[in-house]
Protein backbone atom coordinates (compact mmCIF):
# COMPACT_ATOMS: atom_id res chain seq x y z
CA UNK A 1 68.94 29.35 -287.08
CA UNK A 2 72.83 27.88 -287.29
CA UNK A 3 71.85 27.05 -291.27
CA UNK A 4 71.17 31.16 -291.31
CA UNK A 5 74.53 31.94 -289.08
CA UNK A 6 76.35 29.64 -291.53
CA UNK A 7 75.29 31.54 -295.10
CA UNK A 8 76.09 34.85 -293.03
CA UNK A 9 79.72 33.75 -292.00
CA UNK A 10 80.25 32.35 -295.89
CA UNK A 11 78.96 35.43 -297.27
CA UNK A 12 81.35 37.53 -294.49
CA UNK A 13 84.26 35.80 -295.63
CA UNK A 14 84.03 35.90 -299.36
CA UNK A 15 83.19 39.87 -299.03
CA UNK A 16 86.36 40.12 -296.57
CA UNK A 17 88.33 37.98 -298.75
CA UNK A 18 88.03 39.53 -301.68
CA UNK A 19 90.87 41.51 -302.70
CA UNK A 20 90.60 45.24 -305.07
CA UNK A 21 92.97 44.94 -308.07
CA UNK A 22 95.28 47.39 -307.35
CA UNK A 23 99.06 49.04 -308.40
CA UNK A 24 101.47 47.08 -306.75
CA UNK A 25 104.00 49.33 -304.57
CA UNK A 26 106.82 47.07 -305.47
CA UNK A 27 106.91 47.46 -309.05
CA UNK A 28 110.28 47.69 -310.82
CA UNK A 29 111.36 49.40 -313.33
CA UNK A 30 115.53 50.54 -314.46
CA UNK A 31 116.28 46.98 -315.16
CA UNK A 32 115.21 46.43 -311.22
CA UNK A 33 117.04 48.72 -309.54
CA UNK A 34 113.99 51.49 -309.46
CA UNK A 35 110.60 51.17 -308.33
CA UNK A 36 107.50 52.71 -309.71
CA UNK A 37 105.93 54.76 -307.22
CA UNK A 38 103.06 57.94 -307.04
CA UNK A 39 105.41 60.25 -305.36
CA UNK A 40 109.34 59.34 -304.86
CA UNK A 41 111.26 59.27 -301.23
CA UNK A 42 113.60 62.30 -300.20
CA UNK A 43 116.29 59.62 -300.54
CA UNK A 44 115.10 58.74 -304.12
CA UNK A 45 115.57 61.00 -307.24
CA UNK A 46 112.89 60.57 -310.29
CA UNK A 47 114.48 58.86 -313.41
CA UNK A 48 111.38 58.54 -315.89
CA UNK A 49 107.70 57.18 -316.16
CA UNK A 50 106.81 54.10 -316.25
CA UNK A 51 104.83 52.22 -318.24
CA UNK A 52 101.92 53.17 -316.08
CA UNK A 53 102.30 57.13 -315.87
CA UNK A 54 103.72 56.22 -312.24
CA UNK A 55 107.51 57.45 -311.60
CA UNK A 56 110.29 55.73 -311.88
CA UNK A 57 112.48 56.70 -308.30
CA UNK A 58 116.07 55.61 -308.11
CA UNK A 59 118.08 55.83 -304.97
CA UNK A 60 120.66 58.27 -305.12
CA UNK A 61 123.12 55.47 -304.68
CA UNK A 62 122.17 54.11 -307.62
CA UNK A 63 121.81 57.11 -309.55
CA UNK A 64 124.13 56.27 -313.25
CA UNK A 65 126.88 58.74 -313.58
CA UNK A 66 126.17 61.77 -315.83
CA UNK A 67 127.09 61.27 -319.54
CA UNK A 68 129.74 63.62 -320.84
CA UNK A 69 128.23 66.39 -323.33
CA UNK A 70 130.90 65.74 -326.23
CA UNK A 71 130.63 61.50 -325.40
CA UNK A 72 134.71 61.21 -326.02
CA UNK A 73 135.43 61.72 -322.45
């Protein structure tokens, strides 16, 4: 009887322990400042994809200046 309770806690705890493989939330992308996400925050804009199809959302803080149309400005 406890030899039976033992295998079922082991087996419990190796199903519970195991952990999916999954896309982080926290991964980075516009030389860190961005992070990859499915959908980005109202206080984030969308920058480009990343290597994973995910989007790359930048704060709007962070957000680079625009680049001048004729580049001499």
């Amino acid at each position: 009887m406890a030899m039976t309770q033992l295998l079922l806690l082991l087996v419990a705890l190796l199903v519970l322990g195991h952990v999916p493989p999954g896309r982080s939330e926290f991964k980075r992308c516009w030389k860190g400042q961005g992070a990859c996400r499915t959908y980005c925050t109202r206080q984030e804009t969308y920058m480009h994809l990343c290597p994973d199809a995910s989007l790359c959302c930048l704060s709007y803080a962070l957000k680079p200046p625009p680049v001048p149309k004729n580049g001499y400005e």
